[in-house]
N, C-alpha and C. Protein backbone atom coordinates (compact mmCIF):
# COMPACT_ATOMS: atom_id res chain seq x y z
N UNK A 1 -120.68 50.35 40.60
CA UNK A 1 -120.20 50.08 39.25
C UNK A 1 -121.19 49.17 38.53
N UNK A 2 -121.56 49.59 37.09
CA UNK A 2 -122.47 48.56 36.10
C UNK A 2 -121.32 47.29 35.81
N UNK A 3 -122.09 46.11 36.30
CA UNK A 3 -121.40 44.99 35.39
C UNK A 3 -122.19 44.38 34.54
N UNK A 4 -123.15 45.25 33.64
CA UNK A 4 -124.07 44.55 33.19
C UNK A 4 -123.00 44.05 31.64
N UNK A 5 -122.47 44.57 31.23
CA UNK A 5 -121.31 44.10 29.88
C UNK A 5 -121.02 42.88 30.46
N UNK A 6 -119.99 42.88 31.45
CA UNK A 6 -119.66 41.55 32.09
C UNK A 6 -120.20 40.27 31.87
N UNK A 7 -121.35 40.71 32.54
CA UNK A 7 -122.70 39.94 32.87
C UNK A 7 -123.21 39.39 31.43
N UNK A 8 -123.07 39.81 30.65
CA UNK A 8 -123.79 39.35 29.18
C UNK A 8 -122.82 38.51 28.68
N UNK A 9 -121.60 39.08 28.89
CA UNK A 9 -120.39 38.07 27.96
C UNK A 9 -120.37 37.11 28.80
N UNK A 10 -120.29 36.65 29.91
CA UNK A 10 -120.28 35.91 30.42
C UNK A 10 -121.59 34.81 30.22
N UNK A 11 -122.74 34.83 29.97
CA UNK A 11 -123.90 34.33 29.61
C UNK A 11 -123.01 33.85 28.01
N UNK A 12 -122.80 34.43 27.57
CA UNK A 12 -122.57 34.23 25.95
C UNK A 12 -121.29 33.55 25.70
N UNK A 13 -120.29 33.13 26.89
CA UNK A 13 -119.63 32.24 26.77
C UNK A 13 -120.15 30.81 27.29
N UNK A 14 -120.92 30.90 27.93
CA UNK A 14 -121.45 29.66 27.85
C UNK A 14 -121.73 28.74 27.05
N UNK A 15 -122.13 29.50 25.56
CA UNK A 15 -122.13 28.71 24.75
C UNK A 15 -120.51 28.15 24.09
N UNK A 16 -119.64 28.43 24.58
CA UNK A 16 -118.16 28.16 23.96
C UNK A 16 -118.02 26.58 24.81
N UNK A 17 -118.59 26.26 26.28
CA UNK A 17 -118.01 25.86 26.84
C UNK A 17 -117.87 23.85 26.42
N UNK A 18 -117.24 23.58 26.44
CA UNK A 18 -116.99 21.79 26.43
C UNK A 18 -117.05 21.03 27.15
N UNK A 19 -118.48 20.65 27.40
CA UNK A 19 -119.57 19.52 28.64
C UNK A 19 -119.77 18.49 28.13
N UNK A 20 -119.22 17.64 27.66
CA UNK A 20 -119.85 16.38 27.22
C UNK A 20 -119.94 15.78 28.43
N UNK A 21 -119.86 15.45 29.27
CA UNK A 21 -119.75 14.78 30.32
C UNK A 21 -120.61 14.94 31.72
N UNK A 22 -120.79 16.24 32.10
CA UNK A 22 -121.62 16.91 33.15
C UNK A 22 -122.64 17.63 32.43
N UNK A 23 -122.38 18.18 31.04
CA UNK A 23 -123.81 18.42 30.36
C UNK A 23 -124.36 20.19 31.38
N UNK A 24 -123.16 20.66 32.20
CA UNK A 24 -123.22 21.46 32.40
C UNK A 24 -122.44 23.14 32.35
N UNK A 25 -122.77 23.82 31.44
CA UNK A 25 -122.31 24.79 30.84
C UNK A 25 -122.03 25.88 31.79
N UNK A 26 -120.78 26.61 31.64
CA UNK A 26 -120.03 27.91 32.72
C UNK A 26 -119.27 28.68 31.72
N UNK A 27 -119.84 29.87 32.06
CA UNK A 27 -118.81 31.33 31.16
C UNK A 27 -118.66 32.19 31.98
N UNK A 28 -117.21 32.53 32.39
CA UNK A 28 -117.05 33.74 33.14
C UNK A 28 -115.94 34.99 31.99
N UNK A 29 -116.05 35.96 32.67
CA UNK A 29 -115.63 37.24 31.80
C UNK A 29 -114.83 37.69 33.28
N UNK A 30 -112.96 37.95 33.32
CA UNK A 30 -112.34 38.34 34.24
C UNK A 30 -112.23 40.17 34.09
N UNK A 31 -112.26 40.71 35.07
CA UNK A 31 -112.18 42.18 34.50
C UNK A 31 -110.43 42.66 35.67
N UNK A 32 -109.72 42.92 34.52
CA UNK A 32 -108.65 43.57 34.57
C UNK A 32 -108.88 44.91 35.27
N UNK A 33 -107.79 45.50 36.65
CA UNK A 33 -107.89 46.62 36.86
C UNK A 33 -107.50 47.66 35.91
N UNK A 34 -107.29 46.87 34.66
CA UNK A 34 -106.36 48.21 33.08
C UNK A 34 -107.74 48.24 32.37
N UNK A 35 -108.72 47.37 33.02
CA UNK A 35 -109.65 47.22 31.71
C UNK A 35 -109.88 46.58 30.84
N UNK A 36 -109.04 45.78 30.45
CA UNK A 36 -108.63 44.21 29.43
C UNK A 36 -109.60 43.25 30.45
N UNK A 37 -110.23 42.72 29.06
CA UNK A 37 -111.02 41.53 29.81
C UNK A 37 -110.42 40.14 29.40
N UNK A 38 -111.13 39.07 30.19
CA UNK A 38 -110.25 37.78 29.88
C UNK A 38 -111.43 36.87 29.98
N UNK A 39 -111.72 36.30 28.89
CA UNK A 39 -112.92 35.42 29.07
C UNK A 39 -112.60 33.61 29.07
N UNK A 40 -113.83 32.87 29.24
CA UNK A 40 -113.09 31.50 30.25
C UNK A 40 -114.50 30.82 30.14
N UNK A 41 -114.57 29.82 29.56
CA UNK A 41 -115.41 28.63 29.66
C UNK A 41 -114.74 27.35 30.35
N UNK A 42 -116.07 26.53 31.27
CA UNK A 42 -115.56 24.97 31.14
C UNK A 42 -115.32 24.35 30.15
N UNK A 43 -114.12 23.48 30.23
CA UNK A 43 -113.32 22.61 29.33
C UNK A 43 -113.20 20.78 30.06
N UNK A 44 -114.21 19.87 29.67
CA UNK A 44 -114.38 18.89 30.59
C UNK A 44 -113.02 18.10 29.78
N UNK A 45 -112.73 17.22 30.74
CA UNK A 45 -112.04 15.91 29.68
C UNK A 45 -113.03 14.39 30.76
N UNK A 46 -112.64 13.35 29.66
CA UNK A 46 -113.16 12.23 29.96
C UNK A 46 -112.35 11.64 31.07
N UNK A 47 -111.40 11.96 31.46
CA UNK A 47 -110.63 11.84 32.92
C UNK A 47 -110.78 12.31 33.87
N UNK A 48 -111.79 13.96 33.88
CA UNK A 48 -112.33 14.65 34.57
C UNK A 48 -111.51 15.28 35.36
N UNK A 49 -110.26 14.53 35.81
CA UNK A 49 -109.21 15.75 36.45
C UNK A 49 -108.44 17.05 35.96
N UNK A 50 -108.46 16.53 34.52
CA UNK A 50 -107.75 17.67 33.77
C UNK A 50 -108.32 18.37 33.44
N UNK A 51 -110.15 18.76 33.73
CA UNK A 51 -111.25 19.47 33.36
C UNK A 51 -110.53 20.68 34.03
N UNK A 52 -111.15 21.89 33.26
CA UNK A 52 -110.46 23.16 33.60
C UNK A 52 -112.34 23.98 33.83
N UNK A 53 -112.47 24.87 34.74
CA UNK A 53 -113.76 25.71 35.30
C UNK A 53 -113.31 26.64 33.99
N UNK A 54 -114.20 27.51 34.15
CA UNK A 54 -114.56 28.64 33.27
C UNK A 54 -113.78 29.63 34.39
N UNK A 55 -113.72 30.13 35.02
CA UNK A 55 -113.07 31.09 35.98
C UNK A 55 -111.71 31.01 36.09
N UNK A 56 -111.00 29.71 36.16
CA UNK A 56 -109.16 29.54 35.91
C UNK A 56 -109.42 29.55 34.34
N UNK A 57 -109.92 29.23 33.63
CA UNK A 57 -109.81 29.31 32.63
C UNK A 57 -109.43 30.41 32.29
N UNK A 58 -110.44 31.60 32.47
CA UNK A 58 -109.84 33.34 32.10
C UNK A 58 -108.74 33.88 33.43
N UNK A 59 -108.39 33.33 34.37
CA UNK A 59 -107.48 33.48 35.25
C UNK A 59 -106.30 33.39 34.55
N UNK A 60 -106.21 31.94 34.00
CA UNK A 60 -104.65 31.76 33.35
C UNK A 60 -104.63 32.09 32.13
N UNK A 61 -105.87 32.48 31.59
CA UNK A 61 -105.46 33.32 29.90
C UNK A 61 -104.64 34.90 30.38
N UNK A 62 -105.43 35.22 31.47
CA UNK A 62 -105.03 36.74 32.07
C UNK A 62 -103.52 36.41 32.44
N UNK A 63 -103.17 35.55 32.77
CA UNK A 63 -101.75 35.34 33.83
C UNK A 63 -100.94 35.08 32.91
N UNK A 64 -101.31 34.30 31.66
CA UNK A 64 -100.72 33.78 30.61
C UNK A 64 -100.14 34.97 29.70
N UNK A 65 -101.01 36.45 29.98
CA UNK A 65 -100.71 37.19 28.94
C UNK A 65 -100.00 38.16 29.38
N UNK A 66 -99.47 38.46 31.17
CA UNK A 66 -98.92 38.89 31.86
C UNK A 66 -100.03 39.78 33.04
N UNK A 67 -100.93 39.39 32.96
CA UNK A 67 -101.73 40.46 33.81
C UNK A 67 -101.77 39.68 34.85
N UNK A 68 -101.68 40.32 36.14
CA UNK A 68 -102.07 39.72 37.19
C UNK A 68 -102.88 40.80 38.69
N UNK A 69 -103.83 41.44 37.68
CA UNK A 69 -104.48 42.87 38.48
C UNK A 69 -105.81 42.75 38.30
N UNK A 70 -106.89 42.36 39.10
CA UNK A 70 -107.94 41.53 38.65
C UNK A 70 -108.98 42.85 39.58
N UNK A 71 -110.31 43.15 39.07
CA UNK A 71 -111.28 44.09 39.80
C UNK A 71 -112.55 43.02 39.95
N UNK A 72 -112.97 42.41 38.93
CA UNK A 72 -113.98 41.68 38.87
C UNK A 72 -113.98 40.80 38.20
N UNK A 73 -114.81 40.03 38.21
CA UNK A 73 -115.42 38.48 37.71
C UNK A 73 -116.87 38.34 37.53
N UNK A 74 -117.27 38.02 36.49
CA UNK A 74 -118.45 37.93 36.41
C UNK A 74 -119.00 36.40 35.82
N UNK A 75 -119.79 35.62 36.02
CA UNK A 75 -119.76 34.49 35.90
C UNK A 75 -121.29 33.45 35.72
N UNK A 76 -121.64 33.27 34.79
CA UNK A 76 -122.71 32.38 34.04
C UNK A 76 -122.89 30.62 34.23
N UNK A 77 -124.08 30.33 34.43
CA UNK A 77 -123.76 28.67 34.13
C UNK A 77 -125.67 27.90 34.72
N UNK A 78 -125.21 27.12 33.21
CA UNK A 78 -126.80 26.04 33.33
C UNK A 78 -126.40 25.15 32.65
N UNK A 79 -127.42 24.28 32.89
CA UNK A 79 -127.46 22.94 32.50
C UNK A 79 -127.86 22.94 31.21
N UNK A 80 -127.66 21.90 30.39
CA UNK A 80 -128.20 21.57 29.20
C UNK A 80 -129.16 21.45 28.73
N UNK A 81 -129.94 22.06 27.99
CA UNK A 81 -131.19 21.73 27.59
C UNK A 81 -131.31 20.64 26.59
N UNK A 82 -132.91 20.70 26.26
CA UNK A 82 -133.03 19.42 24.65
C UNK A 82 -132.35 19.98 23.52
N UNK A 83 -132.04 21.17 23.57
CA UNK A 83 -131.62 21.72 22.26
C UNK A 83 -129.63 21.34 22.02
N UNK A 84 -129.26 21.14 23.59
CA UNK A 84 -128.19 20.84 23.28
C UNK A 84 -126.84 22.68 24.14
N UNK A 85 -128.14 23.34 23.79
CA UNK A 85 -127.39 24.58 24.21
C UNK A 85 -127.98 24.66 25.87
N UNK A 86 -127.42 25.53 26.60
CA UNK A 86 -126.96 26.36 27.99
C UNK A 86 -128.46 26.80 28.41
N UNK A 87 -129.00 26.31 29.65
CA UNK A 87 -129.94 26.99 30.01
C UNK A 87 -129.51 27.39 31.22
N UNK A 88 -129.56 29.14 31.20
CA UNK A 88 -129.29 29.59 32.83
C UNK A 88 -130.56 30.05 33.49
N UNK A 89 -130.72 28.90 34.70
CA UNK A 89 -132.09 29.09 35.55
C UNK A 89 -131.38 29.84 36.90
N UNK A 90 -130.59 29.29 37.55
CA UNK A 90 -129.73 29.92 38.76
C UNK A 90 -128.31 30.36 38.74
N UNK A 91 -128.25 30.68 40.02
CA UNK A 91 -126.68 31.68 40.55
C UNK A 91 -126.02 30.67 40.13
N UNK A 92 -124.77 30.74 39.84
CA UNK A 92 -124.09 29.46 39.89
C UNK A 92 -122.21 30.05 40.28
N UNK A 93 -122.69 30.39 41.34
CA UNK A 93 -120.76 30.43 42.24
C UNK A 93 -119.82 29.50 41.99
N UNK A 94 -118.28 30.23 41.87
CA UNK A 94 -117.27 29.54 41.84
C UNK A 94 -117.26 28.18 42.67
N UNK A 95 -116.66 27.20 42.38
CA UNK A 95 -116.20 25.94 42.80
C UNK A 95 -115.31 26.18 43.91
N UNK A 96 -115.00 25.33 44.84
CA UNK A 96 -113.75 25.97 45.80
C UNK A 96 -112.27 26.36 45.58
N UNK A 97 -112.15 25.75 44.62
CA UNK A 97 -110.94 25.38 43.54
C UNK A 97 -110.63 26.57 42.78
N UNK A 98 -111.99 27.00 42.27
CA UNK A 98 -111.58 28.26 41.83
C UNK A 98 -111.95 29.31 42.64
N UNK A 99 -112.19 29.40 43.91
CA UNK A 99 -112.01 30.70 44.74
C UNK A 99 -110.51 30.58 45.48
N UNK A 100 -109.80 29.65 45.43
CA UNK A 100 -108.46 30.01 45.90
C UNK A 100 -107.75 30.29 44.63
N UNK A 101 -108.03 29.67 43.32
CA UNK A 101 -106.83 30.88 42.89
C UNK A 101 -107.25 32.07 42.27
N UNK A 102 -108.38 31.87 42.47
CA UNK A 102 -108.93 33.82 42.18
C UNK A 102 -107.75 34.22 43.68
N UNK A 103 -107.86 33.87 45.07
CA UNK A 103 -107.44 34.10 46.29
C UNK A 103 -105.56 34.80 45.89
N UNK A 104 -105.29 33.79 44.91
CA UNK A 104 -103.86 33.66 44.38
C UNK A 104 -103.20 35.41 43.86
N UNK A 105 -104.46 35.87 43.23
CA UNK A 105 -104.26 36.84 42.27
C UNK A 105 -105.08 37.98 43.06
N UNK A 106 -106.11 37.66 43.46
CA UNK A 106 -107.27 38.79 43.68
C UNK A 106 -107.19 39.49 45.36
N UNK A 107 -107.61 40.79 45.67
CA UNK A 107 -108.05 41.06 46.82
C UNK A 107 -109.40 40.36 47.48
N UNK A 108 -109.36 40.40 48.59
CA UNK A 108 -110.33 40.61 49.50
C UNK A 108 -111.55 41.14 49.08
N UNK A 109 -111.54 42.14 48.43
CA UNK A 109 -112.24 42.93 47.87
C UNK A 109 -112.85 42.54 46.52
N UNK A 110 -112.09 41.76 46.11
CA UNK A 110 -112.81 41.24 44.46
C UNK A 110 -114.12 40.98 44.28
N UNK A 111 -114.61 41.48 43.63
CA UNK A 111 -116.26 41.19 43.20
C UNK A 111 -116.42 40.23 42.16
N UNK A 112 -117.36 39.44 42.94
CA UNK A 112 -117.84 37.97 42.19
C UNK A 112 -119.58 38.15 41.71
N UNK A 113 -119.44 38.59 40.38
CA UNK A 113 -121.18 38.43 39.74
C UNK A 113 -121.26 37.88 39.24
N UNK A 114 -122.58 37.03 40.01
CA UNK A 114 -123.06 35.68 39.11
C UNK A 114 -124.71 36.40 38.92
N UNK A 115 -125.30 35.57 38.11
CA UNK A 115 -126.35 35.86 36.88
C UNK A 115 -127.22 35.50 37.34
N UNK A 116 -128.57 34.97 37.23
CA UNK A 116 -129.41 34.00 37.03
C UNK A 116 -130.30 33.73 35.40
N UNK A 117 -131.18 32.97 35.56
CA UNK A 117 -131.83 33.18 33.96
C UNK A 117 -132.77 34.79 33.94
N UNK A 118 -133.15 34.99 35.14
CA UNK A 118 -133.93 36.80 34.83
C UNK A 118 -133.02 37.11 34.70
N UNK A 119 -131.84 37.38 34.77
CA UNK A 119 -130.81 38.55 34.54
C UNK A 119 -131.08 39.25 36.18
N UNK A 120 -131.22 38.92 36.98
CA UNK A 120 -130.44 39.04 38.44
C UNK A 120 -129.54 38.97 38.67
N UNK A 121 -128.63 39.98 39.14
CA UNK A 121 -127.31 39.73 39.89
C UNK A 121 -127.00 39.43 41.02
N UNK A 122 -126.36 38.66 42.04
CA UNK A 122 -125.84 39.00 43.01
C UNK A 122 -124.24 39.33 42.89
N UNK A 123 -124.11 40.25 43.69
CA UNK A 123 -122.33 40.58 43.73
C UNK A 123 -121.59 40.46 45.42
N UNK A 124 -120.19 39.55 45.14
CA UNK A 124 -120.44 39.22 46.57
C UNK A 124 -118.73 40.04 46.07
N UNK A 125 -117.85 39.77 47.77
CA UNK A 125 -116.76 39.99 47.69
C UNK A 125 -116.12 38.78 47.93
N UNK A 126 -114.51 38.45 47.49
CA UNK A 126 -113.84 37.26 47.21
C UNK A 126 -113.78 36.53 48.93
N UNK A 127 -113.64 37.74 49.74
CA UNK A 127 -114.01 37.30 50.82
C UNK A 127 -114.90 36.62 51.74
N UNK A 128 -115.75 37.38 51.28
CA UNK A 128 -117.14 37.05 52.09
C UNK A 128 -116.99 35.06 51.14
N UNK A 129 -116.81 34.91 49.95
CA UNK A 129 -117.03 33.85 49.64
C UNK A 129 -115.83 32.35 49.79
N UNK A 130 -114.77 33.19 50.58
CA UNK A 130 -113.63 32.80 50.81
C UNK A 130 -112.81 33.28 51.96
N UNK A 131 -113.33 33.10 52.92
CA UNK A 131 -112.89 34.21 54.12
C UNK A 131 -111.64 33.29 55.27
N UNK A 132 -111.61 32.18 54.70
CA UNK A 132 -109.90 31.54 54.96
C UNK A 132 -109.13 31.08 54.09
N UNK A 133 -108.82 31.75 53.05
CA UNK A 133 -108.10 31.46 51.83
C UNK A 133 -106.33 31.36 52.55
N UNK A 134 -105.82 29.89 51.56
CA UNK A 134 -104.33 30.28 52.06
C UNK A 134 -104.19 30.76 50.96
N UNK A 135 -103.17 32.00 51.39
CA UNK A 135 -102.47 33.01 50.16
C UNK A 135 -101.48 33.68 50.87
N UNK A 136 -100.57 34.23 49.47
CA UNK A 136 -99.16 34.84 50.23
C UNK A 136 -99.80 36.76 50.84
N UNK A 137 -100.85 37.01 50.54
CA UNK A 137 -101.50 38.19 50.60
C UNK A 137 -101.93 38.30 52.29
């Protein structure tokens, strides 16, 4: 399967995302097994616990809107440049935090594409990147 759509929106939410704090930018794009996508930037706060990833972010917009049938994820993220905007140099994989509740919603099977700045993909499965998840699955 092409995730190159994925793959772009996800780069291009990066610029949505709200880093004042880590100065480091994340856009992921969730892909619905209906086809509906659900997109998701980091959201920092100055308390840092209530900071939300870019990946739950489009998790609970998807869950929020009743979907809970997930095929893929595709997922962006760099650091800040001088300009203020997103520079993506590397892969940048889910947090652990957000591979269990992808775990919550997703198969075994879920495909995780992350980017780099060439526009390289790697595509892994939710497994391979989470292969003792607690879940009711």
């Amino acid at each position: 399967m092409n995730f190159d759509n994925l793959v772009k929106k996800a780069i291009e939410m990066t610029n949505f995302s709200y880093a004042p704090y880590s100065h480091f930018h994340v856009g992921a794009v969730l892909l619905a097994k209906d086809g509906q996508i659900f997109t998701g930037c980091n959201v920092e706060n100055a308390a840092y616990g209530p900071s939300n990833c870019a990946e739950r972010t489009a998790v609970f917009k998807a869950v929020s809107e009743g979907c809970r049938e997930f095929e893929a994820i595709a997922i962006a993220g760099g650091a800040e440049g001088a300009d203020g905007k997103p520079v993506i140099e590397d892969f940048c994989p889910p947090c652990g935090v957000c591979r269990q509740v992808l775990s919550e919603f997703c198969s075994r099977d879920f495909k995780i594409i992350l980017v780099n700045g060439k526009g390289e993909q790697k595509i892994f499965t939710l497994g391979e990147l989470l292969p003792e998840s607690f879940s009711l699955k």
